[in-house]
C-alpha atoms as a PDB file:
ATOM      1  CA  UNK A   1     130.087 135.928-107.736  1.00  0.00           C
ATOM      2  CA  UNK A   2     131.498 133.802-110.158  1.00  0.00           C
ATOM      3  CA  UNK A   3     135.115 135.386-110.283  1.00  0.00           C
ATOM      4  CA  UNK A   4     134.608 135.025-106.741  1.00  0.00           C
ATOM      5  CA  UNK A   5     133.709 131.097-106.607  1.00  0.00           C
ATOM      6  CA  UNK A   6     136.836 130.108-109.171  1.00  0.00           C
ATOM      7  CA  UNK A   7     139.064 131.974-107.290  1.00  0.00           C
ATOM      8  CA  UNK A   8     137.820 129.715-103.860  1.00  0.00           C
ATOM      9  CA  UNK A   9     137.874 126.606-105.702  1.00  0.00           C
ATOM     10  CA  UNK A  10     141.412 127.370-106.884  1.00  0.00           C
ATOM     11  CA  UNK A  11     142.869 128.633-103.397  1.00  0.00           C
ATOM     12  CA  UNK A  12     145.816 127.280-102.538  1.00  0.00           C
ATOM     13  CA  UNK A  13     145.649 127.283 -98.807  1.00  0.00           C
ATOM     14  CA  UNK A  14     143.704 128.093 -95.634  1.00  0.00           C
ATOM     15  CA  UNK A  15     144.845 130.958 -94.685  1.00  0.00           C
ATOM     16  CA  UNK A  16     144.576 132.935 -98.102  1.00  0.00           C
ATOM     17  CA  UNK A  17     141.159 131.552 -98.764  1.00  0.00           C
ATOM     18  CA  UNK A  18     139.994 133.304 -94.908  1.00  0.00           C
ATOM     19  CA  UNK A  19     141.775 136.147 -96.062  1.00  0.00           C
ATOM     20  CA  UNK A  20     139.536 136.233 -99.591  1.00  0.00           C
ATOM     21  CA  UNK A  21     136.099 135.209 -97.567  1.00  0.00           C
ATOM     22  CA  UNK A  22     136.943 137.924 -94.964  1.00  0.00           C
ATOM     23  CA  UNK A  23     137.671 141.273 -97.765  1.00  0.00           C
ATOM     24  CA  UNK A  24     134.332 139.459 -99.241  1.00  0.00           C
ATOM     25  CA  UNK A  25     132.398 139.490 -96.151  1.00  0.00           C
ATOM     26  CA  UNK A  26     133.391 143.100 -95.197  1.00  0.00           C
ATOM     27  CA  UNK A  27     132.356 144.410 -98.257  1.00  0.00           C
ATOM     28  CA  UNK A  28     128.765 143.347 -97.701  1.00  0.00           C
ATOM     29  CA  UNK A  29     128.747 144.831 -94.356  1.00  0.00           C
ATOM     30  CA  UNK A  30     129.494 141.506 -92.036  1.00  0.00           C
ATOM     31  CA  UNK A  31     132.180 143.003 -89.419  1.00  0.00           C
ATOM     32  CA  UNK A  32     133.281 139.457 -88.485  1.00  0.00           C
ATOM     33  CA  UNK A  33     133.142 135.799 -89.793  1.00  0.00           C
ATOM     34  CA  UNK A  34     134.110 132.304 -88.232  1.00  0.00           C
ATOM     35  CA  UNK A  35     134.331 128.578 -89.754  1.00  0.00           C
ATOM     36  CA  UNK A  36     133.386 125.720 -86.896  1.00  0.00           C
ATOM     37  CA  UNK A  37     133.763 122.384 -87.347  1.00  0.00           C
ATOM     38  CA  UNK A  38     133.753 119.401 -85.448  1.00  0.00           C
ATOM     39  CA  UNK A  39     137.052 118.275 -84.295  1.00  0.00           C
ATOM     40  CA  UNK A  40     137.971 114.935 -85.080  1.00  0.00           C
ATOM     41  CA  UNK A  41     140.929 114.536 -82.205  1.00  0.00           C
ATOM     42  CA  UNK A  42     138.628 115.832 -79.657  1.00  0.00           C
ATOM     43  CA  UNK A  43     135.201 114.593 -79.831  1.00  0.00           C
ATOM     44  CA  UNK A  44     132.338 116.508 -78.822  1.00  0.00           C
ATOM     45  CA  UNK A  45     134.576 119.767 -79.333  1.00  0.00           C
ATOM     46  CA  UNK A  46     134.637 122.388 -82.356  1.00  0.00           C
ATOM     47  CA  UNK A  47     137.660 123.657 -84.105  1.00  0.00           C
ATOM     48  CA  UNK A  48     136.982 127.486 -84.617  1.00  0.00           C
ATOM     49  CA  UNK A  49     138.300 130.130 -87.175  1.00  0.00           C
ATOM     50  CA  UNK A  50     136.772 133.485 -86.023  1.00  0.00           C
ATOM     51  CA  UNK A  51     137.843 137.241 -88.281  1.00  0.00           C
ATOM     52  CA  UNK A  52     136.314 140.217 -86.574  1.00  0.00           C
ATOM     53  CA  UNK A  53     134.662 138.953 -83.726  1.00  0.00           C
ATOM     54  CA  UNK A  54     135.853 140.463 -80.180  1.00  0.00           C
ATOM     55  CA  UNK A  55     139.230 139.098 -79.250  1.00  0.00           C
ATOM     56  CA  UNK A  56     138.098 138.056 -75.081  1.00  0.00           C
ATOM     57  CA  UNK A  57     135.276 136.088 -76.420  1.00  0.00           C
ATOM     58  CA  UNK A  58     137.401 134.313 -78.874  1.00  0.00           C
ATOM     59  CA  UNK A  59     140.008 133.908 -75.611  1.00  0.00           C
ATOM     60  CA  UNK A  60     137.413 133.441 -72.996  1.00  0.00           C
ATOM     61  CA  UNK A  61     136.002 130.676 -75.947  1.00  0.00           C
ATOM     62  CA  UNK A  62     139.062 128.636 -76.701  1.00  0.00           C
ATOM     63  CA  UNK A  63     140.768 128.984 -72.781  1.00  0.00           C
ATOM     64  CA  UNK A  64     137.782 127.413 -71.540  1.00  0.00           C
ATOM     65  CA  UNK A  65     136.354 124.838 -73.502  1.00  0.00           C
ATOM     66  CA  UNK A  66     132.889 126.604 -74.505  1.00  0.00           C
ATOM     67  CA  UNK A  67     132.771 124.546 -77.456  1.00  0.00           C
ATOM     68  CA  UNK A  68     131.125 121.782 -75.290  1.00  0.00           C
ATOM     69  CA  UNK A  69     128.090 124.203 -74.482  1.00  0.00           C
ATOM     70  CA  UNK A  70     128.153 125.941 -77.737  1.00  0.00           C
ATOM     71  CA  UNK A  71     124.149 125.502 -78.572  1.00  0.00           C
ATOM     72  CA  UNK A  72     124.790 127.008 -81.832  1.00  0.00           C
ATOM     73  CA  UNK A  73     126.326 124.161 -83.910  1.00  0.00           C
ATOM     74  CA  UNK A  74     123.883 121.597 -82.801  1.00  0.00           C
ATOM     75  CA  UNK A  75     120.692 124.151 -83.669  1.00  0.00           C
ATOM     76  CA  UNK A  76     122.523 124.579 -86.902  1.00  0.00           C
ATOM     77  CA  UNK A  77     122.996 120.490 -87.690  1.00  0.00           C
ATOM     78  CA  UNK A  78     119.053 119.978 -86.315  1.00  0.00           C
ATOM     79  CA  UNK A  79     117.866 122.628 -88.571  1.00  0.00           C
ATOM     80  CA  UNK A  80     120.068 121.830 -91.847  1.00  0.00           C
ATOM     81  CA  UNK A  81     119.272 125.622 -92.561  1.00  0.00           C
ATOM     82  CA  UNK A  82     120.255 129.194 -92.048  1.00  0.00           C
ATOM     83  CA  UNK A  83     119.364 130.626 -88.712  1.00  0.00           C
ATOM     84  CA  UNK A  84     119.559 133.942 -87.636  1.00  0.00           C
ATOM     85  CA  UNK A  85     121.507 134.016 -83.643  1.00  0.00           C
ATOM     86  CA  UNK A  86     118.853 135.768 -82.656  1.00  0.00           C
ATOM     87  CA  UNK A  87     116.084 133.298 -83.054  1.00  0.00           C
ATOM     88  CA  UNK A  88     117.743 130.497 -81.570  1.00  0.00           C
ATOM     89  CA  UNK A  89     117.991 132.869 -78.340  1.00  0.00           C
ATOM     90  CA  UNK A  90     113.859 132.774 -78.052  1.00  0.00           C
ATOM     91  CA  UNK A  91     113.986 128.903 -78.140  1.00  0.00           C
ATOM     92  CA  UNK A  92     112.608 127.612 -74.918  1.00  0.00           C
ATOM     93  CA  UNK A  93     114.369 124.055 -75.144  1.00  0.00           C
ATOM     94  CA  UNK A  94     117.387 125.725 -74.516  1.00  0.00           C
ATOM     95  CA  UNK A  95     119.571 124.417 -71.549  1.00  0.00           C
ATOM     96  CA  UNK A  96     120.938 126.398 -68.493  1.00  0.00           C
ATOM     97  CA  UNK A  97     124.435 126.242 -69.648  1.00  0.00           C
ATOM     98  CA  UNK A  98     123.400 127.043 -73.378  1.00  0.00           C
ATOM     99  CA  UNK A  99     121.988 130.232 -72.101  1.00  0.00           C
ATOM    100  CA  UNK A 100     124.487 131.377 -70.058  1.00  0.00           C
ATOM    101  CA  UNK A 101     126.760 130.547 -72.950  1.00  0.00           C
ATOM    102  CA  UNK A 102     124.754 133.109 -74.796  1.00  0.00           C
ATOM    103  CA  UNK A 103     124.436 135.495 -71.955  1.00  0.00           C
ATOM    104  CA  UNK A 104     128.595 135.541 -71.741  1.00  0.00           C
ATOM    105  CA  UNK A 105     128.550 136.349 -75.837  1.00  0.00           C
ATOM    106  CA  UNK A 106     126.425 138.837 -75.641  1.00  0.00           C
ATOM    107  CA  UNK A 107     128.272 140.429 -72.324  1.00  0.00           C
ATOM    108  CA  UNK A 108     131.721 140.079 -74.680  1.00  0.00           C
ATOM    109  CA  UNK A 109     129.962 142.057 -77.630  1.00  0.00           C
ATOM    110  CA  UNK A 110     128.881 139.119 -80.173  1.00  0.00           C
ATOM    111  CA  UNK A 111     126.072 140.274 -81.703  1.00  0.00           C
ATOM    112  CA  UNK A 112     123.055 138.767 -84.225  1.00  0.00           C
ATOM    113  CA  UNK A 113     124.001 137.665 -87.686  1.00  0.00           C
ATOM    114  CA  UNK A 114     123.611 134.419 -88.828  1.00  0.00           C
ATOM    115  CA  UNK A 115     124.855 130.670 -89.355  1.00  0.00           C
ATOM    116  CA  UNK A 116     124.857 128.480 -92.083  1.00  0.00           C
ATOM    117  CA  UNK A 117     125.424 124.863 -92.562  1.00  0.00           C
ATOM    118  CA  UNK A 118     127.989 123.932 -95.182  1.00  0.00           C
ATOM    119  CA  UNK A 119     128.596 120.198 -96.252  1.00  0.00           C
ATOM    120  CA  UNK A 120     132.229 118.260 -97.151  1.00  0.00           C
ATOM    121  CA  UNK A 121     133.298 115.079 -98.413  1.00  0.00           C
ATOM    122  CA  UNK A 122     132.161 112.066 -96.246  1.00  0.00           C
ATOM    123  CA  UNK A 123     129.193 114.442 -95.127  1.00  0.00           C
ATOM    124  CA  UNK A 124     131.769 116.602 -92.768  1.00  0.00           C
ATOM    125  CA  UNK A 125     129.286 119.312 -92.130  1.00  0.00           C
ATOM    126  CA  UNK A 126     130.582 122.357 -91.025  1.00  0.00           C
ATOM    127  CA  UNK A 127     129.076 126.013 -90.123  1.00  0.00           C
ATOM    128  CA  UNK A 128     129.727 129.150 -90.914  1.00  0.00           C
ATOM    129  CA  UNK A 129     128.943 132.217 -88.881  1.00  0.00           C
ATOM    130  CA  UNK A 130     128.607 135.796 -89.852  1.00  0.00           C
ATOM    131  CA  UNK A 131     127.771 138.825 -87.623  1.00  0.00           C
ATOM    132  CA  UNK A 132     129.270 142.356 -86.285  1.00  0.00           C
ATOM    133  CA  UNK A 133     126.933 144.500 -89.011  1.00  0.00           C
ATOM    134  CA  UNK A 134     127.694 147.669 -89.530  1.00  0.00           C
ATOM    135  CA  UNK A 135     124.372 148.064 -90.162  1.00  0.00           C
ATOM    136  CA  UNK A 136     121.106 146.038 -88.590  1.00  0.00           C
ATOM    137  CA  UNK A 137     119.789 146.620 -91.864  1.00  0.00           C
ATOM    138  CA  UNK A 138     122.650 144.502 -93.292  1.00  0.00           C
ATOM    139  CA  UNK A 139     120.345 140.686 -91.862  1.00  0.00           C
ATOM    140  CA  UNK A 140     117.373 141.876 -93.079  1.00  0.00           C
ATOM    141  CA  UNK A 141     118.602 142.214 -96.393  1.00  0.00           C
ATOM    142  CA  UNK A 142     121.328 140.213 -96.827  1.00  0.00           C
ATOM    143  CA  UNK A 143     121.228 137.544 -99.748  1.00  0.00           C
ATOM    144  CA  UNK A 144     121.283 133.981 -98.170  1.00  0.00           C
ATOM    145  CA  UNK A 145     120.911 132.350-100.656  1.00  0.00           C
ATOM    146  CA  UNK A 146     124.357 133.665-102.809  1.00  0.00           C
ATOM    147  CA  UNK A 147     126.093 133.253 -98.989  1.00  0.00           C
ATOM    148  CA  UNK A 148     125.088 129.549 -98.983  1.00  0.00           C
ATOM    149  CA  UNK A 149     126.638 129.214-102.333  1.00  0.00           C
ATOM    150  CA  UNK A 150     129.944 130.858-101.427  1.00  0.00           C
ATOM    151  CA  UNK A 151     129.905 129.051 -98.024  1.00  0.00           C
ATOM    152  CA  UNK A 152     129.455 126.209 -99.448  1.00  0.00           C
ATOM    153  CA  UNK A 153     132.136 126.434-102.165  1.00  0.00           C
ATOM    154  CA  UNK A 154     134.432 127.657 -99.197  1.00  0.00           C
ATOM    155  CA  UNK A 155     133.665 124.381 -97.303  1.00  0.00           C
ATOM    156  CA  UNK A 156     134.526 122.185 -99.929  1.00  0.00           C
ATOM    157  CA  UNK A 157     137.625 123.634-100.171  1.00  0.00           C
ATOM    158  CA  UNK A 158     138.630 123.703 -96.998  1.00  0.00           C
ATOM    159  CA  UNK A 159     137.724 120.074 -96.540  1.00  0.00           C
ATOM    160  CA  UNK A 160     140.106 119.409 -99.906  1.00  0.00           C
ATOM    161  CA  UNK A 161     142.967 121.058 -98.281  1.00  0.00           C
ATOM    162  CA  UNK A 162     142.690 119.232 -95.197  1.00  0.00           C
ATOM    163  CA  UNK A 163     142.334 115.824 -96.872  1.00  0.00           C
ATOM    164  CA  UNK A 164     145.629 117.206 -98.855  1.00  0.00           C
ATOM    165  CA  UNK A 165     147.174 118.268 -95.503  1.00  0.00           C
ATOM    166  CA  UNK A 166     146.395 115.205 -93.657  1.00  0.00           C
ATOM    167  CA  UNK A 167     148.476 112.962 -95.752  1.00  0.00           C
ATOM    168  CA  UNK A 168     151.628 114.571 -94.822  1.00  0.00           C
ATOM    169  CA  UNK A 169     150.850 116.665 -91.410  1.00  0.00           C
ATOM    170  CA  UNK A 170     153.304 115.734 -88.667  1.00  0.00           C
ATOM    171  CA  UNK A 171     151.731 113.559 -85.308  1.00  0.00           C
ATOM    172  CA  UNK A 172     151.089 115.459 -82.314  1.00  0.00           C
ATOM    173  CA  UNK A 173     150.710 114.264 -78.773  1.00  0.00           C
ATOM    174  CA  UNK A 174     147.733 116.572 -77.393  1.00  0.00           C
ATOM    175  CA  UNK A 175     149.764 117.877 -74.969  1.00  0.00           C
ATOM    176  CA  UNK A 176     152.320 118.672 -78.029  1.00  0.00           C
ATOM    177  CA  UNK A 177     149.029 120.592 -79.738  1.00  0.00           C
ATOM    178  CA  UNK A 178     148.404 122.798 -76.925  1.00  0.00           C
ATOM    179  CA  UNK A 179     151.990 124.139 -76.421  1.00  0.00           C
ATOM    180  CA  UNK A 180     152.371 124.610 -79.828  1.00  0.00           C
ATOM    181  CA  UNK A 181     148.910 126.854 -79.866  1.00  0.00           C
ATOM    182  CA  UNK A 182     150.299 129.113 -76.680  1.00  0.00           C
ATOM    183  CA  UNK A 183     153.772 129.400 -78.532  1.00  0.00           C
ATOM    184  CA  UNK A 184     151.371 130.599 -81.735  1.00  0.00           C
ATOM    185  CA  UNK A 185     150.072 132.995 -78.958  1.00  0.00           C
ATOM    186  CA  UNK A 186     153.702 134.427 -78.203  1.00  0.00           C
ATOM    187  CA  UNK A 187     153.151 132.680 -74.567  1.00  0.00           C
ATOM    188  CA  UNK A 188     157.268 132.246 -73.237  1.00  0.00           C
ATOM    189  CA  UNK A 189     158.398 128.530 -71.794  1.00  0.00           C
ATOM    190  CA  UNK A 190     157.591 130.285 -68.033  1.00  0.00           C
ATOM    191  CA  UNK A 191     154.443 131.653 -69.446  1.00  0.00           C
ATOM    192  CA  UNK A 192     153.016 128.067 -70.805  1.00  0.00           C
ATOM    193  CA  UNK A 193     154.099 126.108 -67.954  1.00  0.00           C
ATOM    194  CA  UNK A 194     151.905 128.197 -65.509  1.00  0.00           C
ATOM    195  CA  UNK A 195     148.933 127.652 -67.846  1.00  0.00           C
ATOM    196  CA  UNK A 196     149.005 124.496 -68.652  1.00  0.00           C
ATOM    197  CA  UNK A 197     150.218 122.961 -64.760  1.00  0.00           C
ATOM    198  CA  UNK A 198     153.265 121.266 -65.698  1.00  0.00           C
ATOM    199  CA  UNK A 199     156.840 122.327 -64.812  1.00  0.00           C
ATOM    200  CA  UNK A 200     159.197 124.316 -66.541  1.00  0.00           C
ATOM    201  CA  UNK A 201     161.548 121.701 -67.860  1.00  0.00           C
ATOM    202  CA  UNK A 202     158.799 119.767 -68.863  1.00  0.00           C
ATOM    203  CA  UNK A 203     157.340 122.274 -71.327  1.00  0.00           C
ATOM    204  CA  UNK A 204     161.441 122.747 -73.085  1.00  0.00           C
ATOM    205  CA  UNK A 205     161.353 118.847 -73.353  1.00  0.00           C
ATOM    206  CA  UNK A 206     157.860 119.012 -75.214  1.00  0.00           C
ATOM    207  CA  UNK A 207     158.810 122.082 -77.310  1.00  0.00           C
ATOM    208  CA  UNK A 208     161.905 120.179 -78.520  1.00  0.00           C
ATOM    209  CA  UNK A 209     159.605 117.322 -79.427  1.00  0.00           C
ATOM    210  CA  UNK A 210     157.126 119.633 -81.548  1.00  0.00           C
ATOM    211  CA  UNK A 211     160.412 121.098 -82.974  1.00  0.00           C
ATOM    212  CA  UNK A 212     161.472 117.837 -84.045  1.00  0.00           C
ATOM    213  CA  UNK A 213     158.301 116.321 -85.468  1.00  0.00           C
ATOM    214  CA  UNK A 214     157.677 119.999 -87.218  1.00  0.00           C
ATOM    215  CA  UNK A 215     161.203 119.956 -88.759  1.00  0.00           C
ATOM    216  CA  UNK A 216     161.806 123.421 -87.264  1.00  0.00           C
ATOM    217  CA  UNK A 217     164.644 125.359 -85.171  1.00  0.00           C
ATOM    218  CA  UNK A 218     162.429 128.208 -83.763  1.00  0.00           C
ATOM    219  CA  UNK A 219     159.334 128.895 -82.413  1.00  0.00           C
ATOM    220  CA  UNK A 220     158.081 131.222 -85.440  1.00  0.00           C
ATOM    221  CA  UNK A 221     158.551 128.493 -87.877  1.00  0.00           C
ATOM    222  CA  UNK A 222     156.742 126.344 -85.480  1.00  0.00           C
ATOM    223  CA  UNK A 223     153.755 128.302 -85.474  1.00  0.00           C
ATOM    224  CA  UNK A 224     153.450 129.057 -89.151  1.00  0.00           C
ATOM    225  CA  UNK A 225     153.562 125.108 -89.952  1.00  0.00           C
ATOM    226  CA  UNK A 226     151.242 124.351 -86.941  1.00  0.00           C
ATOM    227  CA  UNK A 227     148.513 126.990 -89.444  1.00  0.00           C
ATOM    228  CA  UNK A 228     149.767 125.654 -92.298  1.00  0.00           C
ATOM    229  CA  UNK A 229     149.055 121.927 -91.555  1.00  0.00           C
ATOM    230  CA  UNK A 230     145.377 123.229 -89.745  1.00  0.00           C
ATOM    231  CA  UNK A 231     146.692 121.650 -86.324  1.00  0.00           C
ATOM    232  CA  UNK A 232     146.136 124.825 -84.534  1.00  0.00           C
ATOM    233  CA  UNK A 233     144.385 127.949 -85.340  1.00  0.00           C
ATOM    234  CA  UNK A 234     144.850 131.486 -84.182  1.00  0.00           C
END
């Protein structure tokens, strides 16, 4: 583990470090991680990173705005403690839209595993999930307490790349964000204006924008600096 912990606090960006955390992850049987954390242009939202879990939740998730009834990240930031999905389920304080939130996971193939509470700079707290076992057996034997440590250690690097990032990530409009994400998605111009309800022309003038601000030519290099920079996530 501590190969594994110098190579995290050495990682030179996102992307690589999900890439490290997910081989890790696999090997001890978790089918599928995610990283949530609140967003700070949006609040009362969560920025997700999922690996693994099924691809229509993750759509069904981010097209609709879930985050909003998400129970999970609240139970987490209450509890200040791993929790297994599982038990938060059998709560009875749970709200109607919290457990039909559930109800939809579970109908899209999420399964139990767990979530754990990681901490940042200026108390940013963030949460890690893990789930998908190959194995049931995997959660009842699984070592929380080395996870915490490598969660934790992922956290705080994460949060030191986006303090890094922040100094010198382009300004977005909202509207700007959201295009870029669908172009990230391989959406076309015709494609993006019917989801997002604006016309045609509209959506080329924005793109250009994005382009602009982005210091890119093409849509590609759009979407690898939109990662890069952590404004979107795929």
């Amino acid at each position: 583990m501590i190969e594994l912990l110098k190579r995290i606090k050495s990682c030179p960006d996102r992307g690589t470090l999900f890439d490290m955390l997910w081989h890790h992850f696999r090997a001890m049987g978790f089918g599928a991680f995610g990283y949530i954390v609140p967003s700070r242009q949006d609040p009362g939202k969560t920025v997700l990173d999922m690996r693994g879990f099924p691809a229509d939740w993750q759509a069904i998730y981010e097209a609709e705005g879930l985050s909003k009834s998400d129970p999970f990240p609240q139970h987490v930031a209450r509890h200040l403690r791993p929790l297994r999905l599982s038990k938060i389920e059998d709560e009875t304080t749970l709200s109607t839209a919290e457990r039909e939130f559930i109800e939809r996971s579970r109908a899209a193939g999420v399964t139990d595993g767990f979530l754990i509470p990681t901490f940042g700079v200026h108390q940013h707290m963030g949460m890690f999930a893990l789930g998908q076992v190959t194995d049931p057996g995997v959660l009842d034997t699984a070592d929380l307490d080395e996870i915490e440590v490598i969660v934790q250690a992922a956290h705080t690097r994460l949060d030191q790349l986006e303090t890094q990032s922040r100094a010198i990530r382009p300004r977005l409009a909202p509207r700007e964000v959201e295009i870029l994400h669908w172009i990230a998605r391989g959406k076309t111009n015709a494609e993006i204006a019917r989801i997002v309800g604006i016309g045609l022309p509209t959506v080329s003038t924005y793109i250009q924008r994005l382009f602009g601000k982005l210091e890119v030519t093409d849509r590609s290099a759009a979407a690898v600096k939109g990662l890069k920079y952590g404004i979107i996530s795929i």
